[in-house]
N, C-alpha and C. Protein backbone atom coordinates (compact mmCIF):
# COMPACT_ATOMS: atom_id res chain seq x y z
N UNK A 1 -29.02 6.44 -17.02
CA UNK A 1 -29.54 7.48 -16.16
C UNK A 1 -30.06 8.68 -16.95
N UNK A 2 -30.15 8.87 -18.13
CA UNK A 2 -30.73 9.78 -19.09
C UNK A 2 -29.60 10.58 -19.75
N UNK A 3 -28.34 10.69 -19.47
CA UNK A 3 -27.41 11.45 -19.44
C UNK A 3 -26.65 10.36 -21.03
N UNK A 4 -26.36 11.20 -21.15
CA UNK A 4 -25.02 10.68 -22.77
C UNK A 4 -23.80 10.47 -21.73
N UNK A 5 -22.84 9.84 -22.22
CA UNK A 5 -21.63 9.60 -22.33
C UNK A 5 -20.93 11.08 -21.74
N UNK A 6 -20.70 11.58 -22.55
CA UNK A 6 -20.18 12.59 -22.90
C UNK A 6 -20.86 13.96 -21.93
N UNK A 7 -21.75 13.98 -21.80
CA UNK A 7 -22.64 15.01 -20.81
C UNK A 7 -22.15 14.37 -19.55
N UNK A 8 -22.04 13.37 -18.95
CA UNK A 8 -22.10 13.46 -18.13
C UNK A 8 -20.49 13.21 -17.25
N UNK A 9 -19.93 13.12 -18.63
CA UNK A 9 -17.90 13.16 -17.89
C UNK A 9 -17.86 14.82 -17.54
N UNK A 10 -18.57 15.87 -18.72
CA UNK A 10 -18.57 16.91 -17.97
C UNK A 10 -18.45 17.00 -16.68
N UNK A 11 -19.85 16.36 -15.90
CA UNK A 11 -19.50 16.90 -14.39
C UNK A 11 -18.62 15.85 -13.79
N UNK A 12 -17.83 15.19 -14.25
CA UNK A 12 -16.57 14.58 -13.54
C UNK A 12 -15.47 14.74 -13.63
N UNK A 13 -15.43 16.46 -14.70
CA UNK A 13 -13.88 17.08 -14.72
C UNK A 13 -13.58 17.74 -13.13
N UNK A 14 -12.41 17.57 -12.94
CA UNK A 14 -11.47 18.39 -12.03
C UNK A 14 -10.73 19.86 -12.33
N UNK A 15 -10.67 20.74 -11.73
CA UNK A 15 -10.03 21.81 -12.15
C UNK A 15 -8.29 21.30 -12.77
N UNK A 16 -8.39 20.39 -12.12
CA UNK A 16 -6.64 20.06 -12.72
C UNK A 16 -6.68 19.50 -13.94
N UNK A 17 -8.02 19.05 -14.79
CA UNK A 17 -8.01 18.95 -15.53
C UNK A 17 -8.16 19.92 -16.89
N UNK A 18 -8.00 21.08 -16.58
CA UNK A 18 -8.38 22.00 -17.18
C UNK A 18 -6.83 22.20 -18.23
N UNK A 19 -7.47 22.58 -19.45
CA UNK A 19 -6.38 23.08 -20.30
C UNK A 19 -4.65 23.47 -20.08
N UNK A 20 -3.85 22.87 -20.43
CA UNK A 20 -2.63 23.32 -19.92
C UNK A 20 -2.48 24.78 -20.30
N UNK A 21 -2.74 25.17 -21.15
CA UNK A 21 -2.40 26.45 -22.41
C UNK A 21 -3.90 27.03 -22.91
N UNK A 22 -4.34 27.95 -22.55
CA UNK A 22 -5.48 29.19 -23.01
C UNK A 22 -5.82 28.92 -24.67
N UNK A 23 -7.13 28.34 -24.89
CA UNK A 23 -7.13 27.87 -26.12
C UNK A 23 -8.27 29.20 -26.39
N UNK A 24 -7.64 29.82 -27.32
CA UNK A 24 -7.72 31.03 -27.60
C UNK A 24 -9.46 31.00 -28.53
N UNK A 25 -9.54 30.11 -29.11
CA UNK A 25 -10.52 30.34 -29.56
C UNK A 25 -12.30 30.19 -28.51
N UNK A 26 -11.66 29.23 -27.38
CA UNK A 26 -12.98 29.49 -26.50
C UNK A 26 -12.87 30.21 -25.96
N UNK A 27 -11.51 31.26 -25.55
CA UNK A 27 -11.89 32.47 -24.89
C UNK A 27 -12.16 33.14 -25.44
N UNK A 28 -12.09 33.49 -26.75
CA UNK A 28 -12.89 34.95 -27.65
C UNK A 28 -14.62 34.63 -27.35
N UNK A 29 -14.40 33.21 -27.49
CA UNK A 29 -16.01 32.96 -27.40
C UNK A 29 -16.89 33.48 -26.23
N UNK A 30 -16.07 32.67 -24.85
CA UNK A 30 -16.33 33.26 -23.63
C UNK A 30 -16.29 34.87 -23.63
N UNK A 31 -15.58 35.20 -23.95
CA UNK A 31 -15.29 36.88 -24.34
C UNK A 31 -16.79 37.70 -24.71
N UNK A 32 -17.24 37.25 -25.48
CA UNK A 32 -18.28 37.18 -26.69
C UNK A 32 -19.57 37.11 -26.01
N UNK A 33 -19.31 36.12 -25.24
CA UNK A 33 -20.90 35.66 -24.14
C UNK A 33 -20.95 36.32 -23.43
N UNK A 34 -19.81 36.57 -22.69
CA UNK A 34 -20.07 37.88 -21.17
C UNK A 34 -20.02 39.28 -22.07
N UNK A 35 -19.48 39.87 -22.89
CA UNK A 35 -19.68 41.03 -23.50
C UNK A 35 -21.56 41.06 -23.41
N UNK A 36 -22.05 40.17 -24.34
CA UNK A 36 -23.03 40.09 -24.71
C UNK A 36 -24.13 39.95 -23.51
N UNK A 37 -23.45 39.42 -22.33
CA UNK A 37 -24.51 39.30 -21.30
C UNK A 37 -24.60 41.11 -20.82
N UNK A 38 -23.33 41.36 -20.21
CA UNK A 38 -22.99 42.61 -20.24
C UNK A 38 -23.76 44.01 -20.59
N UNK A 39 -23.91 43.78 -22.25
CA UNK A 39 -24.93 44.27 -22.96
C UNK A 39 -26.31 44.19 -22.43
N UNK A 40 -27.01 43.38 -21.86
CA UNK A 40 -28.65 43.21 -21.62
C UNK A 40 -28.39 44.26 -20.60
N UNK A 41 -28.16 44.52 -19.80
CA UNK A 41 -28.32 45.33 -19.10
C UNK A 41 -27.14 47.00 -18.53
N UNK A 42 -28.44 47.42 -18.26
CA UNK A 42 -28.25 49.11 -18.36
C UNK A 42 -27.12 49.15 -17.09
N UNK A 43 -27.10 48.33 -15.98
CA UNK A 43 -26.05 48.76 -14.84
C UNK A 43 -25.73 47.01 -14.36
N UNK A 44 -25.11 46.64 -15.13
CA UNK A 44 -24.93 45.03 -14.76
C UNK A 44 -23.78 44.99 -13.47
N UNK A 45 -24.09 43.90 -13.05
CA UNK A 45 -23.67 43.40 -12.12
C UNK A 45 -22.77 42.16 -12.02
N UNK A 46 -21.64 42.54 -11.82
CA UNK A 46 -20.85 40.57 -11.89
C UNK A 46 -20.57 39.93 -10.92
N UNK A 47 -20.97 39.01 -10.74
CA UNK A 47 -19.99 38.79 -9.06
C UNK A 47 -18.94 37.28 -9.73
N UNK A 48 -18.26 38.05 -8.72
CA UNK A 48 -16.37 37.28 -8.58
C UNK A 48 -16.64 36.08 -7.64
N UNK A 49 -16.42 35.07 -8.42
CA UNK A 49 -16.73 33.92 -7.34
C UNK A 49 -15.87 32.77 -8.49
N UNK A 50 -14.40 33.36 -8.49
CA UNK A 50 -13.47 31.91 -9.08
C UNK A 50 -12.41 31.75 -8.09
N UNK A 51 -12.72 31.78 -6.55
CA UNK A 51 -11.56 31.20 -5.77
C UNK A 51 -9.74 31.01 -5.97
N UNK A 52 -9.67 29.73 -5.54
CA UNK A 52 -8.43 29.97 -5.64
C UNK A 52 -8.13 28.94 -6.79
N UNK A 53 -9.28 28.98 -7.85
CA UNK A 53 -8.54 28.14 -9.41
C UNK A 53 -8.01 28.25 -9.95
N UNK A 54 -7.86 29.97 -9.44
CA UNK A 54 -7.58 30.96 -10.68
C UNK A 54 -5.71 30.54 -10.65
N UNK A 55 -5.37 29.90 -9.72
CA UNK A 55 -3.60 30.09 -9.10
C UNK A 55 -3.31 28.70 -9.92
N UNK A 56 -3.80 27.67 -10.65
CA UNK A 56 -4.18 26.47 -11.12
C UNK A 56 -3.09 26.43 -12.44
N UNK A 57 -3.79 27.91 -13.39
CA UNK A 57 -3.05 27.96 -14.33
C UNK A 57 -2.81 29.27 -14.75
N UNK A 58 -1.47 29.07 -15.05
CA UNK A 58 -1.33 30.88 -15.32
C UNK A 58 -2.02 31.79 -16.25
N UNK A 59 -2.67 31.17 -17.07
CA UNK A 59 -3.37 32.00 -18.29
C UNK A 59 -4.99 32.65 -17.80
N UNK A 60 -4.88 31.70 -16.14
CA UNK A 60 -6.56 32.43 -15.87
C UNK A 60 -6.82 33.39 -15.28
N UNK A 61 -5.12 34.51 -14.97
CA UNK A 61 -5.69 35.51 -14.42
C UNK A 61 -5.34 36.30 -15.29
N UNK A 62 -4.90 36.14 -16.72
CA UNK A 62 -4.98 36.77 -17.87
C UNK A 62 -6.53 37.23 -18.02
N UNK A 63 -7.06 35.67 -18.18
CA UNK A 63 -8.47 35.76 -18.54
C UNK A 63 -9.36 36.56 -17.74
N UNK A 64 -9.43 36.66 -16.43
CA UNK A 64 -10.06 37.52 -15.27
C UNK A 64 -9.80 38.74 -15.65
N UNK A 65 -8.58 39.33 -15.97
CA UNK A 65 -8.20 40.38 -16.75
C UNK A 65 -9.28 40.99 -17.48
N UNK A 66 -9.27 40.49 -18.51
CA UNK A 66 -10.16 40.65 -19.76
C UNK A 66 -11.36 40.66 -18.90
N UNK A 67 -11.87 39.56 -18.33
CA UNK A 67 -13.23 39.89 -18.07
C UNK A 67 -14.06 41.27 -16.93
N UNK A 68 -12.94 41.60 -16.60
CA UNK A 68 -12.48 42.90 -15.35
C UNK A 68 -12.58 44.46 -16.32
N UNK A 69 -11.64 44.34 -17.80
CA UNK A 69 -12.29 45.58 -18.30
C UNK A 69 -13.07 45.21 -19.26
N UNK A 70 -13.67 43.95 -19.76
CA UNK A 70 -15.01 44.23 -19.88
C UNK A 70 -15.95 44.71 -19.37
N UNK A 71 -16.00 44.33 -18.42
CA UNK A 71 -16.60 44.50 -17.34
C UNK A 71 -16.73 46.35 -17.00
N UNK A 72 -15.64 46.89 -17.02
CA UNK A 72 -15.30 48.33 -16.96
C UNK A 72 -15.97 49.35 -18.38
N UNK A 73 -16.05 48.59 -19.51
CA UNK A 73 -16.03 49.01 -20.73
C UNK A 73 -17.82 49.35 -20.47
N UNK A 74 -18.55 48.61 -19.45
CA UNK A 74 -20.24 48.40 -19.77
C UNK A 74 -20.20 49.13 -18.42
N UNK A 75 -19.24 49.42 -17.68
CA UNK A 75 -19.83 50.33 -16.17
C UNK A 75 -20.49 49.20 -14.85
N UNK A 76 -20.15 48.17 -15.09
CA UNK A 76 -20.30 46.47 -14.14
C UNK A 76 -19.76 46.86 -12.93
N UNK A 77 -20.70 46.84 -12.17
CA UNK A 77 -20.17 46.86 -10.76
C UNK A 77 -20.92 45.77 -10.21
N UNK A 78 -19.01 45.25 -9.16
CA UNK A 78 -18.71 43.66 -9.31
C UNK A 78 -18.82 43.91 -7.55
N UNK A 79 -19.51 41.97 -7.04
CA UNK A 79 -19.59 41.69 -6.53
C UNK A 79 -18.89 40.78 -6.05
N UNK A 80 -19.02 40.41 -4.67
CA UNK A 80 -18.44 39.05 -3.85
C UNK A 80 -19.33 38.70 -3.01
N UNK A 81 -18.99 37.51 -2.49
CA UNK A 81 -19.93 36.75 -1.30
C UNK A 81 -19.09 36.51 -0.06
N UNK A 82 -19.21 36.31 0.91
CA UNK A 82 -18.46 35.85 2.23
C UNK A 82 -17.14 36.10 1.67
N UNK A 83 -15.95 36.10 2.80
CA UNK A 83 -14.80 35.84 3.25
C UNK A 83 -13.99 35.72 1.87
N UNK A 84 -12.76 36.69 1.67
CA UNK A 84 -12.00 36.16 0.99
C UNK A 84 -10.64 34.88 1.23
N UNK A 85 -10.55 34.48 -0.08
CA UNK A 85 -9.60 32.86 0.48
C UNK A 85 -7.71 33.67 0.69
N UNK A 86 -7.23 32.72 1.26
CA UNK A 86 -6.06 33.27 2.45
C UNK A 86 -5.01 33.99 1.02
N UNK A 87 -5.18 33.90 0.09
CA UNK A 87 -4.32 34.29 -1.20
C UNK A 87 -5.14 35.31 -1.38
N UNK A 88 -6.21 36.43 -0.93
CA UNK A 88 -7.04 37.32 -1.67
C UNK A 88 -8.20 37.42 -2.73
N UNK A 89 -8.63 35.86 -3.11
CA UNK A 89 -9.11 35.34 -4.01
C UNK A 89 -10.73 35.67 -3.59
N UNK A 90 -11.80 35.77 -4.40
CA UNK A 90 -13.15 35.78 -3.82
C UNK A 90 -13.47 34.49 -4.15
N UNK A 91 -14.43 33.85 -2.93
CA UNK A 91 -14.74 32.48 -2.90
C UNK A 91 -15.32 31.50 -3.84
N UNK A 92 -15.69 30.74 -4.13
CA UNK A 92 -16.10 30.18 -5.46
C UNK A 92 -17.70 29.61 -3.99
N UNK A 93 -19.19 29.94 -4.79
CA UNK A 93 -20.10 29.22 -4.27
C UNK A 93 -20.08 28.15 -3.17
N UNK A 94 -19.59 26.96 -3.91
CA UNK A 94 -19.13 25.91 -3.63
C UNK A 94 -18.74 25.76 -1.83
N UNK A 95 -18.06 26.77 -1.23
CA UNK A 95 -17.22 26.61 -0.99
C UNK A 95 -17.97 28.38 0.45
N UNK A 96 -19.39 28.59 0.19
CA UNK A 96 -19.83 29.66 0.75
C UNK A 96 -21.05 28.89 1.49
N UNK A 97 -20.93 30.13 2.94
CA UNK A 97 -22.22 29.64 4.20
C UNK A 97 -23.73 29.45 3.12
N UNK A 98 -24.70 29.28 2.79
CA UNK A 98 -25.74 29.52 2.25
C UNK A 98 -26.30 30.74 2.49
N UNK A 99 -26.25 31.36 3.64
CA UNK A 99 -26.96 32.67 4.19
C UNK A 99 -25.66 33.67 3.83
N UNK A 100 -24.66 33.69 3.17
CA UNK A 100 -24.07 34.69 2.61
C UNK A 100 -24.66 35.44 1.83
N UNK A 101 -24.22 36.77 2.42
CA UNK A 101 -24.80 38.29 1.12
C UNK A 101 -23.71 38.57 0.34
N UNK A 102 -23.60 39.49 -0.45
CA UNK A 102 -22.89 39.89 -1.89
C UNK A 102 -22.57 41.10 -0.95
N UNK A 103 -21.32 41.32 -1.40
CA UNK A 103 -20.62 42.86 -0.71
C UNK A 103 -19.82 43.03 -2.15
N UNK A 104 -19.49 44.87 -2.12
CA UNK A 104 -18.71 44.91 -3.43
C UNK A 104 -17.62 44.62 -3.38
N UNK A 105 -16.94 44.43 -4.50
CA UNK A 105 -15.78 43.89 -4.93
C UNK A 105 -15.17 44.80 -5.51
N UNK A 106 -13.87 45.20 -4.99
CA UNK A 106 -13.06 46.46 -5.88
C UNK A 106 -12.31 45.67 -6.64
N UNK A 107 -12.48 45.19 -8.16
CA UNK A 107 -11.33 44.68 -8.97
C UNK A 107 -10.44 45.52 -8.85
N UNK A 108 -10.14 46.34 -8.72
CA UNK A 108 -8.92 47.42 -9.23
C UNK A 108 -7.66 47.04 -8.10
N UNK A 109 -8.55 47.13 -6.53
CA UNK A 109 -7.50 46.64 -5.87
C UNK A 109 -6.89 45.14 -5.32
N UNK A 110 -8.21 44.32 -5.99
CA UNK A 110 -7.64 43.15 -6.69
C UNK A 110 -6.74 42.78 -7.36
N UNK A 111 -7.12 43.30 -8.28
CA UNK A 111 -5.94 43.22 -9.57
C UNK A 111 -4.66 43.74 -9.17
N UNK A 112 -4.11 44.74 -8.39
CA UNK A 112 -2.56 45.24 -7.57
C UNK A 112 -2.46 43.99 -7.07
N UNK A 113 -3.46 43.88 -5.91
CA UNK A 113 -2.63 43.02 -4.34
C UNK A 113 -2.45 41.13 -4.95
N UNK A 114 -3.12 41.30 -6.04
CA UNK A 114 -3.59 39.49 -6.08
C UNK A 114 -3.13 39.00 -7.87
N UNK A 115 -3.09 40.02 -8.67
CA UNK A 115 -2.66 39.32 -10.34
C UNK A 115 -1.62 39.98 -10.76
């Protein structure tokens, strides 16, 4: 089908398949990429759209963490789409009407009620 081996188990991982333990070196990386996206622009914008994966494994609302005062460090004001999930979580795409708009997202009182 044009696809490698290997490209294409990508899209047949499961979130449960995800790392037991925060492998530190792709999150500096990840770290590194959103800093850097961050950077291109003068008033960036993030939107929050990791559902309820984040409850999956404990090290990913570490990681949300980090990406929350990055996020703070560049002045990012963060977005959401439709309905939050019954745990407080903002929705993952996937999982949103198509005709949904972006409303803001207060990490701050995220981060109290939900990590």
């Amino acid at each position: 089908q044009g696809y490698s081996s290997a490209a294409s188990d990508v899209y047949k991982r499961q979130p449960q398949d995800m790392a037991r333990e925060r492998d530190e070196r792709l999150h500096r990386a990840n770290m590194e990429a959103f800093e850097y996206i961050l950077e291109l622009s003068k008033e960036p914008t993030v939107w929050a759209a990791w559902g309820n994966i984040i409850e999956m494994r404990p090290y990913l609302k570490g990681c949300v963490q980090d990406m929350i005062a990055a996020g703070e460090r560049h002045g990012a004001r963060w977005v959401t789409a439709g309905k939050r999930s019954v745990k407080g979580h903002p929705h993952h795409p996937l999982y949103l009407k198509k005709d949904s708009g972006l409303d803001p997202f207060d990490v701050a009182e995220y981060c109290e009620r939900c990590i």
